[in-house]
C-alpha atoms as a PDB file:
ATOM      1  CA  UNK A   1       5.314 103.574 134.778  1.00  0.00           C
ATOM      2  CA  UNK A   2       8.389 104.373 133.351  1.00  0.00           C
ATOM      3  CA  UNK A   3      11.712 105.466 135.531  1.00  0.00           C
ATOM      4  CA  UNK A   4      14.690 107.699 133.917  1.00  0.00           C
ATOM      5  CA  UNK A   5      18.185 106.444 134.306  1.00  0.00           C
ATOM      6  CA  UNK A   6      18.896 108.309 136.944  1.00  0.00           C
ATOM      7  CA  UNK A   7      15.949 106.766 138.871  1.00  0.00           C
ATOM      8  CA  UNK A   8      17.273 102.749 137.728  1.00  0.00           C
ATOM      9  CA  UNK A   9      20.547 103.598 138.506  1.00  0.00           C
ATOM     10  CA  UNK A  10      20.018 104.590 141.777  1.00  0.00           C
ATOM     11  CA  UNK A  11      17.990 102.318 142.687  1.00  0.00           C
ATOM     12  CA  UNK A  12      20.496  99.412 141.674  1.00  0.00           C
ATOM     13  CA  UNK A  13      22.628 101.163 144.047  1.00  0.00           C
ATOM     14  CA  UNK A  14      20.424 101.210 146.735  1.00  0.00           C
ATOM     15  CA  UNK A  15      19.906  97.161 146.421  1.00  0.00           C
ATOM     16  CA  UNK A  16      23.312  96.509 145.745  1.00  0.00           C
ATOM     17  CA  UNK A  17      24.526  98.201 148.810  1.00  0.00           C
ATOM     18  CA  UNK A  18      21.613  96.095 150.563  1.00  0.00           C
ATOM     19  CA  UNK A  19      22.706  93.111 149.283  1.00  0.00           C
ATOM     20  CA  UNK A  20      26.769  93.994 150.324  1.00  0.00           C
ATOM     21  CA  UNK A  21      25.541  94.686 154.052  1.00  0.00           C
ATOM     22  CA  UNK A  22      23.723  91.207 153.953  1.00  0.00           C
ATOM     23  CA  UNK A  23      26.405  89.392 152.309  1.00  0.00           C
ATOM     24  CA  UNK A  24      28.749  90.890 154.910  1.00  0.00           C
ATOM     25  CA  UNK A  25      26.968  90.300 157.979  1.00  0.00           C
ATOM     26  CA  UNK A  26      26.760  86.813 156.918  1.00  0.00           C
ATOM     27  CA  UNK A  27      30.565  86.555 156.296  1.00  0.00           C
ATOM     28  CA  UNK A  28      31.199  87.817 159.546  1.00  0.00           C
ATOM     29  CA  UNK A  29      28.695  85.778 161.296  1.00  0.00           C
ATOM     30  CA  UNK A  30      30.530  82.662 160.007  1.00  0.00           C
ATOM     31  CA  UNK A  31      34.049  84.344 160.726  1.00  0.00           C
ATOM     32  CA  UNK A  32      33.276  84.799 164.472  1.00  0.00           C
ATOM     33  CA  UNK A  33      31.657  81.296 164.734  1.00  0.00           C
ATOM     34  CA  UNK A  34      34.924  79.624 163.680  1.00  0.00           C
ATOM     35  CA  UNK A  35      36.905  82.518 166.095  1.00  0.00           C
ATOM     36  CA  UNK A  36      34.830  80.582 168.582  1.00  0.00           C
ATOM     37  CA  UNK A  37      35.389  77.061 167.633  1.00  0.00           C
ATOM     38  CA  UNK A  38      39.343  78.090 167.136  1.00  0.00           C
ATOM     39  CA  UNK A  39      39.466  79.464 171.052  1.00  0.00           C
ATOM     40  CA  UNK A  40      37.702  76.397 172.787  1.00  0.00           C
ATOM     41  CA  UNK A  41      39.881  73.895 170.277  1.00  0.00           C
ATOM     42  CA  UNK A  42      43.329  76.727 171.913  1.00  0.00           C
ATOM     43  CA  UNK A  43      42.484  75.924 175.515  1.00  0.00           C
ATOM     44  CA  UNK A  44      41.430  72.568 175.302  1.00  0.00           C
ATOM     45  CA  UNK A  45      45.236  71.857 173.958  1.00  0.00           C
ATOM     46  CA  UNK A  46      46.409  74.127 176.041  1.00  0.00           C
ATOM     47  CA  UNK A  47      44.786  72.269 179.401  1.00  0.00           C
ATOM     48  CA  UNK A  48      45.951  68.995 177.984  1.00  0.00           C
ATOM     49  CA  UNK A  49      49.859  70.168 177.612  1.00  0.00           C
ATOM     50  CA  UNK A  50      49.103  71.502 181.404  1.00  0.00           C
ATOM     51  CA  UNK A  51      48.085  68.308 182.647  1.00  0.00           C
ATOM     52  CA  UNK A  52      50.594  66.390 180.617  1.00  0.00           C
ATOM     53  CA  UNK A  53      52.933  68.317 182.305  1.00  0.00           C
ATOM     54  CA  UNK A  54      51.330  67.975 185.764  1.00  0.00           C
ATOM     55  CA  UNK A  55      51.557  64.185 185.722  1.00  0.00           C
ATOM     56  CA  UNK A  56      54.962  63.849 184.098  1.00  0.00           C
ATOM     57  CA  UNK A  57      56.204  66.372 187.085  1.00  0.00           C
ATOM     58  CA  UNK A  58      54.184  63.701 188.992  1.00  0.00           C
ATOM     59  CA  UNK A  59      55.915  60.354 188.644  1.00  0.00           C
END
């Protein structure tokens, strides 16, 4: 079987836009994991300054 150019050309267009999708949705997978971790690391030093400042209030 033997394709024109049109019909390779195309078709590498087809897989690379595939292959951009798959890359992407991987990059942005990763990307809203480390959102996550960045968030619960925010409030965790944000309920330690609290209660630093609770106790200090305290003594």
């Amino acid at each position: 079987m033997v394709m024109k150019p049109e019909t390779k050309n195309l078709v590498f267009v087809i897989l690379a836009i595939i292959g951009g999708i798959v890359v992407l949705g991987w990059a942005l997978k990763i990307a809203f994991k480390l959102v996550g971790i960045a968030i619960v690391l925010g409030l965790a030093v944000l309920a330690y300054i609290f209660i630093q400042n609770m106790v200090g209030k305290g003594r």
